[in-house]
C-alpha atoms as a PDB file:
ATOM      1  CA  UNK A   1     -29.475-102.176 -17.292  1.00  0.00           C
ATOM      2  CA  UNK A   2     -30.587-104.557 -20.082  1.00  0.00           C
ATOM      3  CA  UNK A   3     -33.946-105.463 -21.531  1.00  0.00           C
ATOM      4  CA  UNK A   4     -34.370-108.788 -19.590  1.00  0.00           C
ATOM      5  CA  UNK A   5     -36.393-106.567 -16.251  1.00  0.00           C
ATOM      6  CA  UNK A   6     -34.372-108.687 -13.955  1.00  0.00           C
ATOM      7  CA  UNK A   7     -34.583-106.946 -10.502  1.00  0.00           C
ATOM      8  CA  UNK A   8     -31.056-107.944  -9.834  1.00  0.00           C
ATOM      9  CA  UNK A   9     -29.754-105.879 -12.755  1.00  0.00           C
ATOM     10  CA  UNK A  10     -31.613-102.735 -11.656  1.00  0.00           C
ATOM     11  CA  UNK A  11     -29.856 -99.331 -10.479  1.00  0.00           C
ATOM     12  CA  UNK A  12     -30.835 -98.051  -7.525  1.00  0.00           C
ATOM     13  CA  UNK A  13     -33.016 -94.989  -6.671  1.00  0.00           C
ATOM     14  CA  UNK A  14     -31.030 -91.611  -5.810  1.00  0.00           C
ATOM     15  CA  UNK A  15     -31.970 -87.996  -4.794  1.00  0.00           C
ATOM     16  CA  UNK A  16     -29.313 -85.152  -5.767  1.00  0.00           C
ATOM     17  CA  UNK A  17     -29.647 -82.046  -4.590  1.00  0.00           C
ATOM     18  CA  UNK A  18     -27.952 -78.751  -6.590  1.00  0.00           C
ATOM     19  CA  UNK A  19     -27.996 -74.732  -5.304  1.00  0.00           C
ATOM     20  CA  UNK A  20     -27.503 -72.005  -7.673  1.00  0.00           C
ATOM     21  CA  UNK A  21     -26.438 -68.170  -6.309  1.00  0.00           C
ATOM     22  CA  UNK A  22     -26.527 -65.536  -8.751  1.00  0.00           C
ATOM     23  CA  UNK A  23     -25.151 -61.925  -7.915  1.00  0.00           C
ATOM     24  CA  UNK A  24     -25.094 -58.675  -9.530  1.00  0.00           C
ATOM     25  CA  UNK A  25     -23.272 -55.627  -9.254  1.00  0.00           C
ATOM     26  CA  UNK A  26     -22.822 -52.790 -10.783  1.00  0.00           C
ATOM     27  CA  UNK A  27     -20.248 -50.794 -11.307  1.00  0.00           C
ATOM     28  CA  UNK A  28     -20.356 -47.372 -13.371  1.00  0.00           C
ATOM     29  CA  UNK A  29     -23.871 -48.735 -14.699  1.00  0.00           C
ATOM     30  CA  UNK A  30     -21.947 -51.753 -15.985  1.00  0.00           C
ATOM     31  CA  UNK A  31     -23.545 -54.903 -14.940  1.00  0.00           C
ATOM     32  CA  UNK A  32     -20.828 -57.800 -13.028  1.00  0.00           C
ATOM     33  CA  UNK A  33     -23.043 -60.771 -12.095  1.00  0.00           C
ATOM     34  CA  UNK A  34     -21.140 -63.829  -9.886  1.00  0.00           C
ATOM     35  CA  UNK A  35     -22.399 -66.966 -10.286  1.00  0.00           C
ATOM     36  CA  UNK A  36     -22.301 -70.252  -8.092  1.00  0.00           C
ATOM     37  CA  UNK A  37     -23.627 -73.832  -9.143  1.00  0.00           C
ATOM     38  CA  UNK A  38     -23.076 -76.688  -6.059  1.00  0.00           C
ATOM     39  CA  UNK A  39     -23.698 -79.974  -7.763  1.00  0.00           C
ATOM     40  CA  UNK A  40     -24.706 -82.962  -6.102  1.00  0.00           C
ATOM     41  CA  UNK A  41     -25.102 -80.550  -2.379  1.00  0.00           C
ATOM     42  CA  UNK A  42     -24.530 -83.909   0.216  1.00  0.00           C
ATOM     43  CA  UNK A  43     -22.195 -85.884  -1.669  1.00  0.00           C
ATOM     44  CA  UNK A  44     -24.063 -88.163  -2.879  1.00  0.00           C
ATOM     45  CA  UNK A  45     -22.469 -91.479  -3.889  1.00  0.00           C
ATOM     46  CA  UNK A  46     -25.118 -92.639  -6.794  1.00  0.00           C
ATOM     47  CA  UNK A  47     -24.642 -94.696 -10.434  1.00  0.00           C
ATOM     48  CA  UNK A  48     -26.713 -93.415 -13.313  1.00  0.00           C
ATOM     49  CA  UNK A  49     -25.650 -95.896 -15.674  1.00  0.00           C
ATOM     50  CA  UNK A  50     -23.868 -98.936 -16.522  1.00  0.00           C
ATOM     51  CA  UNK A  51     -24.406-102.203 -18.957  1.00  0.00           C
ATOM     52  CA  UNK A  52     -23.897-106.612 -18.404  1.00  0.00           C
ATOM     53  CA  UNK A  53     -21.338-108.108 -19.778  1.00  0.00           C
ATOM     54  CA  UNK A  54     -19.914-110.276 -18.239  1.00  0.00           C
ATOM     55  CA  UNK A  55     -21.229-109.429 -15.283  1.00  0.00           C
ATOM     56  CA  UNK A  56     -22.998-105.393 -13.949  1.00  0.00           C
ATOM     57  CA  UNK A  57     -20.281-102.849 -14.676  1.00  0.00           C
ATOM     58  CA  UNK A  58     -21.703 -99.292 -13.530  1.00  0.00           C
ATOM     59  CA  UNK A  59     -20.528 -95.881 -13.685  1.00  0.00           C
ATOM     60  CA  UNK A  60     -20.185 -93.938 -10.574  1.00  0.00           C
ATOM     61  CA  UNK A  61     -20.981 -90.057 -10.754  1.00  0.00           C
ATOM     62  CA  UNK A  62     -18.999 -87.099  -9.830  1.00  0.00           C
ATOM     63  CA  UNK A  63     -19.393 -86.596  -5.532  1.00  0.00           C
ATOM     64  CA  UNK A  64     -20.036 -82.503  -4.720  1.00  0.00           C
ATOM     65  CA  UNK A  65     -18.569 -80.157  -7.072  1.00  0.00           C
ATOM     66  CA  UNK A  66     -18.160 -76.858  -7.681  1.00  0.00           C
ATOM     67  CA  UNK A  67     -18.898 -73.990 -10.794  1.00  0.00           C
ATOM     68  CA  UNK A  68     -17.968 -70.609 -10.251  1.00  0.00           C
ATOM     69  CA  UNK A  69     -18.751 -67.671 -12.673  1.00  0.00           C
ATOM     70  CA  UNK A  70     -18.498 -64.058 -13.807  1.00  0.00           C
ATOM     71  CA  UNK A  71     -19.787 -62.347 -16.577  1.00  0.00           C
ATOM     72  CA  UNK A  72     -19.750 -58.689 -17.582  1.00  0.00           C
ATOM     73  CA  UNK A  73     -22.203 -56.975 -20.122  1.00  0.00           C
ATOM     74  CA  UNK A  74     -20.057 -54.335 -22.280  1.00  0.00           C
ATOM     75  CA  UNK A  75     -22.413 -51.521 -23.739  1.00  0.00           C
END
């Protein structure tokens, strides 16, 4: 988190996982597509970033959370 390379001031290592659904239909040959985004899949408790001050101070992330979509195509 600073420029000394102290091991103690390092983050640790994380693995997120994220799914993404896309879905079309049409109706009267206009296209409807339905979307779905899943961030973070297994609620994942990580920290991406932080800084020393007067001690670590981090930044925890967002747990699972969910996007949800539609868009139609006018022609």
């Amino acid at each position: 988190m600073d420029n000394t390379h102290a091991e103690n001031l390092k983050l640790p290592d994380y693995f997120l996982a994220d799914f993404n659904a896309k879905y079309t239909l049409n109706l009267n040959r206009t296209p409807v597509d339905f979307k779905l985004l899943v961030n973070n899949l297994f609620n994942k408790k990580y920290v991406n970033n932080g800084y020393v001050w007067d001690g670590p101070i981090y930044f925890s992330q967002a747990g699972i959370n969910f996007l949800f979509g539609m868009s139609i195509l006018f022609q």
